[in-house]
Each structure stands twice: as C-alpha cells, then as structure tokens.
N, C-alpha and C. Protein backbone atom coordinates (compact mmCIF):
# COMPACT_ATOMS: atom_id res chain seq x y z
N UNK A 1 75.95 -20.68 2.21
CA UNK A 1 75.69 -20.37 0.82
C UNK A 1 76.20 -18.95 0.52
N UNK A 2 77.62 -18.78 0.48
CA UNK A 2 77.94 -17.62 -0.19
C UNK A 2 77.78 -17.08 -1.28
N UNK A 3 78.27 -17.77 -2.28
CA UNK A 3 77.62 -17.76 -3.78
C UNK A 3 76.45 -17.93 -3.92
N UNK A 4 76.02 -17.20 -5.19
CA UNK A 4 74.65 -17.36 -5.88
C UNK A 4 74.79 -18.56 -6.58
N UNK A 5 73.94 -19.33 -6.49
CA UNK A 5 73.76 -21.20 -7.13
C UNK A 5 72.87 -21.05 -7.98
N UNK A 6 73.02 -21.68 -9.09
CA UNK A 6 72.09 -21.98 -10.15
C UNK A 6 71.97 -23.46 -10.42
N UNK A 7 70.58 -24.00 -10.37
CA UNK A 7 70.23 -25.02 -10.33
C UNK A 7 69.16 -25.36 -12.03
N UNK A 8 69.47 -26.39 -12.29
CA UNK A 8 68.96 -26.31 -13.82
C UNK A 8 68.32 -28.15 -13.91
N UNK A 9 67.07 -27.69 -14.55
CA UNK A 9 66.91 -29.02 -14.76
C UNK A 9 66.08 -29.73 -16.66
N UNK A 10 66.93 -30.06 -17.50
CA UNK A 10 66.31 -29.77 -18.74
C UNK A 10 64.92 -30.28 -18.93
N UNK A 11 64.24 -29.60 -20.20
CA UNK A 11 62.78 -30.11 -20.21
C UNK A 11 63.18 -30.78 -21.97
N UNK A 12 61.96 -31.42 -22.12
CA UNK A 12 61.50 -31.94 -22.85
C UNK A 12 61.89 -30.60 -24.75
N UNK A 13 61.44 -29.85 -24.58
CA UNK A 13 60.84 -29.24 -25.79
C UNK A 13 62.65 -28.76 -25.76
N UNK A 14 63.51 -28.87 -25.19
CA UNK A 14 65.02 -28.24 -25.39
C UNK A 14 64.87 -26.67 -24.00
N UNK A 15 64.44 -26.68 -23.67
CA UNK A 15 64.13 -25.20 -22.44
C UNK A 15 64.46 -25.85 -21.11
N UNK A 16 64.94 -24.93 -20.73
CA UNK A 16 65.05 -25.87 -19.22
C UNK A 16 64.82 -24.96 -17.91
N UNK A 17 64.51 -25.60 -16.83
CA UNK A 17 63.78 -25.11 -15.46
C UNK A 17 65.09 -24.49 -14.86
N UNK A 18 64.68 -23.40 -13.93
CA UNK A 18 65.90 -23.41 -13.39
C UNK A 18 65.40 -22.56 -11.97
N UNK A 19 66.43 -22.89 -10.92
CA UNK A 19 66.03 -22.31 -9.84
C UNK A 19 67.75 -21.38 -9.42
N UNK A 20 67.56 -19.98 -9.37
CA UNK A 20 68.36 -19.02 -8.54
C UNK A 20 68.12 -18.93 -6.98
N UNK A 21 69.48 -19.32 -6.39
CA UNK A 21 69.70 -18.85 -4.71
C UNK A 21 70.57 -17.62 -4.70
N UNK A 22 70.41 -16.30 -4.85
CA UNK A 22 71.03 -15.17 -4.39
C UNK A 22 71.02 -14.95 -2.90
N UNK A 23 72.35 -15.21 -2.25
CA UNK A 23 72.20 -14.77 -0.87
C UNK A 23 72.57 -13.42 -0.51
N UNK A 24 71.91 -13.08 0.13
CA UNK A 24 72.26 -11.57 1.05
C UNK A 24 72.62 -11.86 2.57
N UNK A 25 72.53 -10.93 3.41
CA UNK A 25 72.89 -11.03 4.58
C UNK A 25 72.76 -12.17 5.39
N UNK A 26 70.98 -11.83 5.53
CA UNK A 26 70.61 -13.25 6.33
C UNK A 26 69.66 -14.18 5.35
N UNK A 27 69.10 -13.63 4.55
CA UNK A 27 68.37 -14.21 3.96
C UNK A 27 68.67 -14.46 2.68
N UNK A 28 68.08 -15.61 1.71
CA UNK A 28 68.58 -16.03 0.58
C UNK A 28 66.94 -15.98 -0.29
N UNK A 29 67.28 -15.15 -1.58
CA UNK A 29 65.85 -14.99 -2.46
C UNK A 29 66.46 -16.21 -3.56
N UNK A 30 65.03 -16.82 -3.85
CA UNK A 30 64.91 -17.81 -4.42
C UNK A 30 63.88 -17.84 -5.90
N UNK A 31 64.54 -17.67 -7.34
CA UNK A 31 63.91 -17.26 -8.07
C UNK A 31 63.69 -18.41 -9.14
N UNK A 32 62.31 -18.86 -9.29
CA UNK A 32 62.19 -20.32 -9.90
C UNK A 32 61.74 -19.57 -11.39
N UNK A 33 61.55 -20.32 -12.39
CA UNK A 33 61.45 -20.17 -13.47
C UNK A 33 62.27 -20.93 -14.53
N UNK A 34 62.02 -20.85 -16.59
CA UNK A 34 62.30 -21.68 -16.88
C UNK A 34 62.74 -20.88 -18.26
N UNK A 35 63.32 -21.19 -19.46
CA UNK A 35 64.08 -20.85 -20.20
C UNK A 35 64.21 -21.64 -21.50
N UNK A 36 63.77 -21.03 -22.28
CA UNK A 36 63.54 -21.57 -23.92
C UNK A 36 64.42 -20.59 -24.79
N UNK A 37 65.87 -20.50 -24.87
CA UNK A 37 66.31 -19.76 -26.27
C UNK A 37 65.89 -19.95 -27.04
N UNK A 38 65.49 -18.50 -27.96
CA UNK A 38 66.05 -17.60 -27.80
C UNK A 38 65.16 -16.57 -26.64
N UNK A 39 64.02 -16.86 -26.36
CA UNK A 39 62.59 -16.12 -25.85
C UNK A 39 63.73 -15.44 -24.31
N UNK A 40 62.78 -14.85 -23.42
CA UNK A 40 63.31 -14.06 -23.01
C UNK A 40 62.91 -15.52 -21.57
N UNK A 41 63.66 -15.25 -20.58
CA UNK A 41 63.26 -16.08 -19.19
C UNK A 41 62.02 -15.88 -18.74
N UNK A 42 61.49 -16.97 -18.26
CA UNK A 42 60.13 -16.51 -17.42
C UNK A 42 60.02 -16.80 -16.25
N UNK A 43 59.93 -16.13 -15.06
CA UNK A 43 60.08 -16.11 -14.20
C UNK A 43 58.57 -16.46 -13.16
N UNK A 44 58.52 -17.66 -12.78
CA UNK A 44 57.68 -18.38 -12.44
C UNK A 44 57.40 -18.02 -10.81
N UNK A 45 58.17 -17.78 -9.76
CA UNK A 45 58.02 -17.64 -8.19
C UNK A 45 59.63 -16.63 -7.98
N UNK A 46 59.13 -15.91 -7.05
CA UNK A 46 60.63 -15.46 -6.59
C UNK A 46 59.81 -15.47 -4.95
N UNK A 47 60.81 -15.71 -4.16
CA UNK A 47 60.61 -15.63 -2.71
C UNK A 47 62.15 -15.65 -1.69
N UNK A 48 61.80 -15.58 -0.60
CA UNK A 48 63.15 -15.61 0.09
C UNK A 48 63.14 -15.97 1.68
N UNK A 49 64.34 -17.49 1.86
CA UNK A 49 64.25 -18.28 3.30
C UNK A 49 65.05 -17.54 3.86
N UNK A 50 65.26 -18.17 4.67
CA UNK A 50 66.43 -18.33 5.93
C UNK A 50 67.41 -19.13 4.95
N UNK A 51 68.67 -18.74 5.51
CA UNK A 51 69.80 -19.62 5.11
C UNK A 51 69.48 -21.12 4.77
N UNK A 52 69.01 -21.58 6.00
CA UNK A 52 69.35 -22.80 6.32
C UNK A 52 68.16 -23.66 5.79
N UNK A 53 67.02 -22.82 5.55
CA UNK A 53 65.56 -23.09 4.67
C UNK A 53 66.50 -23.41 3.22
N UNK A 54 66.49 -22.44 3.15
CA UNK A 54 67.31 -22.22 1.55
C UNK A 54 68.29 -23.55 1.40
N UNK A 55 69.44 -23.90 2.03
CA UNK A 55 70.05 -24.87 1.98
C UNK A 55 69.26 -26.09 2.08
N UNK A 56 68.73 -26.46 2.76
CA UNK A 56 67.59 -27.65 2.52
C UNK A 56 66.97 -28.12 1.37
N UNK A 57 66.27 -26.42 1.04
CA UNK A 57 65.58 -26.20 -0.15
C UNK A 57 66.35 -26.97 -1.60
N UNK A 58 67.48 -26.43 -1.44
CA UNK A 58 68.33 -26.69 -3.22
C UNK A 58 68.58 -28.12 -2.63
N UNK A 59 68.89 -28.70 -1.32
CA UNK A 59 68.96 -30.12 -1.27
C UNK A 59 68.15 -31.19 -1.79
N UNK A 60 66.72 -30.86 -1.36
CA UNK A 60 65.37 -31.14 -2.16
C UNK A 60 65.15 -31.48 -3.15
N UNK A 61 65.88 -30.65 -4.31
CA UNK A 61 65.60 -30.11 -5.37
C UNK A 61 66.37 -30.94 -6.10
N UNK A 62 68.07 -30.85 -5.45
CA UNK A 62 68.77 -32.03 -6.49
C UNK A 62 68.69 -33.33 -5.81
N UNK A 63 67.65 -33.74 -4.83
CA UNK A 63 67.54 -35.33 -4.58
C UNK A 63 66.66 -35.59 -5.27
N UNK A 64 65.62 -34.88 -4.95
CA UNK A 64 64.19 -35.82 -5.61
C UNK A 64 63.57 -34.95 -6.88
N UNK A 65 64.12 -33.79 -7.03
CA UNK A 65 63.56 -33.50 -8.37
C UNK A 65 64.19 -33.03 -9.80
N UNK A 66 65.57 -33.72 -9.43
CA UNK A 66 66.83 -34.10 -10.97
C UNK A 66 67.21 -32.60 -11.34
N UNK A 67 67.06 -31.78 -10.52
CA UNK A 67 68.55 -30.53 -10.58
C UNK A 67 69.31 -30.64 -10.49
N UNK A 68 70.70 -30.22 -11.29
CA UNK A 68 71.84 -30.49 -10.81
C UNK A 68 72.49 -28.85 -10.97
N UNK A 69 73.63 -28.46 -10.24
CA UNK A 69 74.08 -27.27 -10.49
C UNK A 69 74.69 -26.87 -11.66
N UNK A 70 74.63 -25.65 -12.14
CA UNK A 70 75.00 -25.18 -13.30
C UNK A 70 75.74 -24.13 -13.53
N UNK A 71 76.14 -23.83 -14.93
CA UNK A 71 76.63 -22.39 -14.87
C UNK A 71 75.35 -21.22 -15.10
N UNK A 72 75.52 -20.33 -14.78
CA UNK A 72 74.32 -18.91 -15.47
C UNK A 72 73.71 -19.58 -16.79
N UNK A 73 72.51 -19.45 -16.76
CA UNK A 73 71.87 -19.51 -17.67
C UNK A 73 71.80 -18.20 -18.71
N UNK A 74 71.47 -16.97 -18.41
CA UNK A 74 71.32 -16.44 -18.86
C UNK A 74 72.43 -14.83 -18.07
C-alpha cells in the first residue's frame, strides 16, 4: 500500500462514509468517518495497523461492507 486509498461508501441522506489508509513507513493510519456537503468532515475513529492488518482491513471493507475506492473526498 504505497498510496493513500480512499474508500467511500454512499449513505442514504446524500453524505457518504468514508475510510482513509495513509501509509508511512511501517505502519498505515486509518481514518474512518463520514461527509455531508457542504458541513465540514467528521471524523469518526482514526487508528493505525501493520501493513498487512491494513491491507486485509480495506479488503473487508470492499467485500462485505459495499466500499468501493474513490477519488479524495475532500
């Protein structure tokens, strides 16, 4: 995971969920939260795996819980 991934999943009211993978060295921070233009982001969990946690993780995410990758949200 070289790149930072943005994972997006729309909601109901037009706002949509979204999960950030910023990787660094060894570890990758993981910043969940969700997004209603024009309001500002809200940032729901930030934390940070292992690579290979992390890769699993966004696997997870677009099997069983309808993320798909995106451009920047914001």
């Amino acid at each position: 995971m070289p790149q930072p991934i943005w994972l997006v999943r729309p909601r109901r009211d037009g706002g949509s969920d979204y999960v950030r993978f910023l990787p660094s060295q060894e570890t990758v921070e993981i910043r969940e939260g969700s997004h209603l233009p024009p309001q500002m982001p809200l940032l729901k969990s930030r934390h940070w795996l292992a690579i290979e946690e992390a890769e699993a993780r966004r696997l997870e995410l677009q099997q069983d819980a309808g993320y798909h990758c995106s451009e920047p949200l914001f």
